[in-house]
C-alpha atoms as a PDB file:
ATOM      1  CA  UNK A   1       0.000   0.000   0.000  1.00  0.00           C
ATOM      2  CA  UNK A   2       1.598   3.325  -1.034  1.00  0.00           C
ATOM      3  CA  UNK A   3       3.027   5.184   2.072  1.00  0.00           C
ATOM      4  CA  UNK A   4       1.556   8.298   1.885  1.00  0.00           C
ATOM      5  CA  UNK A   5      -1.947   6.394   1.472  1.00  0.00           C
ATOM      6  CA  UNK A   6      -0.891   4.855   4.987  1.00  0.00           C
ATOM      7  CA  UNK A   7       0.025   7.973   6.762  1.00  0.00           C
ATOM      8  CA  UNK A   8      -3.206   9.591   5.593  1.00  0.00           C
ATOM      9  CA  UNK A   9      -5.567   7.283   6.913  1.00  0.00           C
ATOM     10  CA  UNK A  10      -4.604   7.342  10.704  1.00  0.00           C
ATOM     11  CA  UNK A  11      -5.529  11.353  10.967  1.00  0.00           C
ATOM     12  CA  UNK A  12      -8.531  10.496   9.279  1.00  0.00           C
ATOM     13  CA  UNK A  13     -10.081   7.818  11.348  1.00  0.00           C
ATOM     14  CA  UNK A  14      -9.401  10.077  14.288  1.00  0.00           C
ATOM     15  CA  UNK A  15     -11.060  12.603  13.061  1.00  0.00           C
ATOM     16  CA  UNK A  16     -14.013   9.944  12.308  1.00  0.00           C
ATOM     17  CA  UNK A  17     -13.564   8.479  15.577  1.00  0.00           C
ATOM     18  CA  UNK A  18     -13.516  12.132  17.389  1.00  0.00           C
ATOM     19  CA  UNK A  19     -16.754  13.149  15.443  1.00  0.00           C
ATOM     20  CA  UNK A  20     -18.525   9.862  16.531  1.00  0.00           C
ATOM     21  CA  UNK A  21     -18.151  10.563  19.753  1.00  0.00           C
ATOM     22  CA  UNK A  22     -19.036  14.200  19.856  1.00  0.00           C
ATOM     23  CA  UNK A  23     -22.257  13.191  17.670  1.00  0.00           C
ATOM     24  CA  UNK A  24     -23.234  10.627  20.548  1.00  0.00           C
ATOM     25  CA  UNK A  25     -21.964  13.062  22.953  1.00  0.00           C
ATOM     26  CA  UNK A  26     -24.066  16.417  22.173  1.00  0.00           C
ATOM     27  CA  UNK A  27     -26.760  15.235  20.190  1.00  0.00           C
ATOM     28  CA  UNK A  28     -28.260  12.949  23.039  1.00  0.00           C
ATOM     29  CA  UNK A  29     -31.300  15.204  22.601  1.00  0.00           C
ATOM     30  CA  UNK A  30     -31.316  15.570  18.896  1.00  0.00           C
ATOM     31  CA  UNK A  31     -29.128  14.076  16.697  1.00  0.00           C
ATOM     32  CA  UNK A  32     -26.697  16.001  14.273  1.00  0.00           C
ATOM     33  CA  UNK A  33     -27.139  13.700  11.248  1.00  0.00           C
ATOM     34  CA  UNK A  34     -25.205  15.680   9.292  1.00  0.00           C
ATOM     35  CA  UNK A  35     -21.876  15.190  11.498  1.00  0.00           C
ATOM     36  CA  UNK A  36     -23.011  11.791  11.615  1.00  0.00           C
ATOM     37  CA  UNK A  37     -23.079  10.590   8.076  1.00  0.00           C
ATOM     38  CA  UNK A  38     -19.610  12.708   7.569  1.00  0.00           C
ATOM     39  CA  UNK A  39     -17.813  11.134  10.812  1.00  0.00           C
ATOM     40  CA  UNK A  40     -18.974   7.082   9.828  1.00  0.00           C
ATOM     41  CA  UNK A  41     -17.094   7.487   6.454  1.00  0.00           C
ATOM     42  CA  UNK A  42     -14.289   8.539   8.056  1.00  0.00           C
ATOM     43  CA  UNK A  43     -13.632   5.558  10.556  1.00  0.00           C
ATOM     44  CA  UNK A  44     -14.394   3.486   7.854  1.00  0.00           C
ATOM     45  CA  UNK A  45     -11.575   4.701   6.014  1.00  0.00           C
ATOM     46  CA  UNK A  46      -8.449   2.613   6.728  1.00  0.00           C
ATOM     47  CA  UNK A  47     -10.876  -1.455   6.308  1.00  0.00           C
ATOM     48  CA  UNK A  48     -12.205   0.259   2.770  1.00  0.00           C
ATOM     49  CA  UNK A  49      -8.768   1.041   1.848  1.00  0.00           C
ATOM     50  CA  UNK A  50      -7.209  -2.164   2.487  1.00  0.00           C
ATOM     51  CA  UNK A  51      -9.990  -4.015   0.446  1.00  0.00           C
ATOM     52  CA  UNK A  52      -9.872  -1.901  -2.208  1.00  0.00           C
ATOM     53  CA  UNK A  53      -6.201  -1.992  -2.407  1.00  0.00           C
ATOM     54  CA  UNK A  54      -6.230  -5.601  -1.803  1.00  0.00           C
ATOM     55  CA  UNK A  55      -8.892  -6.022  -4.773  1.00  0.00           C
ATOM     56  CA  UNK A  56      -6.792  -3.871  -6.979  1.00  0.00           C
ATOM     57  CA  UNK A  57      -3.063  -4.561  -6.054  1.00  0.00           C
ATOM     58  CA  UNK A  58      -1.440  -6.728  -9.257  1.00  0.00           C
ATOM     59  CA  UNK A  59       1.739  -7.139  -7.021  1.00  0.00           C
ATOM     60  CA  UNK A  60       0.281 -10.334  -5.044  1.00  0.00           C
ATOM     61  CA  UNK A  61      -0.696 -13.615  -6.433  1.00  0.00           C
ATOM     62  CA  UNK A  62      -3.703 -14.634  -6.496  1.00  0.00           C
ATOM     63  CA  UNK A  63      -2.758 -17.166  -3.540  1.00  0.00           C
ATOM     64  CA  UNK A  64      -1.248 -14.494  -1.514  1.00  0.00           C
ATOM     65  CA  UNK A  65      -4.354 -12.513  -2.020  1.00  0.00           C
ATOM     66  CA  UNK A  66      -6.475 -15.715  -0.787  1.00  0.00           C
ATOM     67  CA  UNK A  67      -4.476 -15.859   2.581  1.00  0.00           C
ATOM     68  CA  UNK A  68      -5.795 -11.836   2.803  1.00  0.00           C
ATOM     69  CA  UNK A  69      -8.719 -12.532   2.164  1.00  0.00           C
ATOM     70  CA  UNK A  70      -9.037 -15.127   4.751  1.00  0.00           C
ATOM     71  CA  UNK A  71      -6.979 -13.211   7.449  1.00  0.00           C
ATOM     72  CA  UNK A  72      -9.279 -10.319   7.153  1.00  0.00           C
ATOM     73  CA  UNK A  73     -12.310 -12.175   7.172  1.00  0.00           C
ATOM     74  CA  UNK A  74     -11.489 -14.287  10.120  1.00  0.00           C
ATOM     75  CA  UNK A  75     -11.119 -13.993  13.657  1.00  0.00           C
ATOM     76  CA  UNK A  76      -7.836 -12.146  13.331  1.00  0.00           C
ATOM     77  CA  UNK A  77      -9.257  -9.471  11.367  1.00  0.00           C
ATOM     78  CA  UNK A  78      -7.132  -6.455  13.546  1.00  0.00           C
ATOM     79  CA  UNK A  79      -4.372  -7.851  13.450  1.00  0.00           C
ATOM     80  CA  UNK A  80      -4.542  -8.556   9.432  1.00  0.00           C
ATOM     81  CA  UNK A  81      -5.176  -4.970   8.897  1.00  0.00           C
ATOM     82  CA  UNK A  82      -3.018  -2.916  10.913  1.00  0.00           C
ATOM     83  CA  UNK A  83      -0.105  -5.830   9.685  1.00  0.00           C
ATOM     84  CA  UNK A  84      -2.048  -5.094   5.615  1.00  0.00           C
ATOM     85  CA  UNK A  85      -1.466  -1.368   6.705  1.00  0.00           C
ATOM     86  CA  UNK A  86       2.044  -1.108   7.803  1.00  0.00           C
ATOM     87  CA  UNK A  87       3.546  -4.148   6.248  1.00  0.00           C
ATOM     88  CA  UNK A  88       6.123  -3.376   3.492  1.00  0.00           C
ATOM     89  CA  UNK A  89       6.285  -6.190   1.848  1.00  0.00           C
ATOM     90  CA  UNK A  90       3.038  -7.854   1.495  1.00  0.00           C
ATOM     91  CA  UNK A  91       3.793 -10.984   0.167  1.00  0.00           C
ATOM     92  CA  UNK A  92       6.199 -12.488   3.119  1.00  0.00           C
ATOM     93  CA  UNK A  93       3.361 -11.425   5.483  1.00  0.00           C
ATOM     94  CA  UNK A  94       1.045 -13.837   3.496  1.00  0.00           C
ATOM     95  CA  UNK A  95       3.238 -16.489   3.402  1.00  0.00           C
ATOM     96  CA  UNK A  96       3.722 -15.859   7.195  1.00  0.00           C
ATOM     97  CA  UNK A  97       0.159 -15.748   8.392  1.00  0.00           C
ATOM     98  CA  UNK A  98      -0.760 -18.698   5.854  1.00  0.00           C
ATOM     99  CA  UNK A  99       2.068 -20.610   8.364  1.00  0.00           C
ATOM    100  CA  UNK A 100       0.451 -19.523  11.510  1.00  0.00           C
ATOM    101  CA  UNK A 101      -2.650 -20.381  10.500  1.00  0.00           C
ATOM    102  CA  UNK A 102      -1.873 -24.235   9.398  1.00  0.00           C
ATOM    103  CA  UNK A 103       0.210 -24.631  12.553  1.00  0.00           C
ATOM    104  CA  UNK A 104      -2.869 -23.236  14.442  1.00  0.00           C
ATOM    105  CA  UNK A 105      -5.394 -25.906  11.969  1.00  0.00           C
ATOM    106  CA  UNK A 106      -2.763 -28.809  13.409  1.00  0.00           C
ATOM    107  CA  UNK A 107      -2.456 -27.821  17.438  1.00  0.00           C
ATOM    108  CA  UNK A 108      -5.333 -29.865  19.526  1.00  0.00           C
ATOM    109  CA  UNK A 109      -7.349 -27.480  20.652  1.00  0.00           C
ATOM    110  CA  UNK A 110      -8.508 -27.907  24.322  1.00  0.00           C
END
């Protein structure tokens, strides 16, 4: 993911984040919809931007995009995205958590 893409996103789930909570904070009477449907967006920002980058990237196999995929959709979905957001090279970080998660497929669970 291109750096500056990465750096931007932080500020701007903050700013969702911050807006959120002043929505829920001073509109406990009435609502500010407007602030609402601006913040939401925002803290959405970084998830959309990995899957869209993820759905667009030609620099991963289609494999490596798989294990993605899978990471992101499973129970370790945090941890797939903030390692999806400041990972540089995407591919050893498949091939990584496509190891973890046979090793965790073979441990007994108990």
């Amino acid at each position: 993911m291109p750096r500056g893409v990465r750096y931007a996103l932080m500020p701007l789930g903050v700013m969702g984040l911050a807006g959120l909570l002043l929505t829920f904070w001073l509109g406990f009477e009435e609502s500010n919809s407007v602030l609402l449907w601006l913040s939401a967006p925002l803290v959405l920002a970084a998830p959309l931007a990995v899957l869209l980058h993820l759905a667009c990237t030609r620099t991963l196999s289609a494999e490596k995009k798989r294990v993605w995929w899978n990471e992101l959709a499973g129970a370790e979905m945090w941890s797939a995205l903030s390692e999806y957001l400041s990972s540089a090279d995407l591919s050893a970080g498949a091939e990584r958590r496509a190891m973890e998660a046979q090793m965790r497929r073979r441990s007994p669970t108990v």
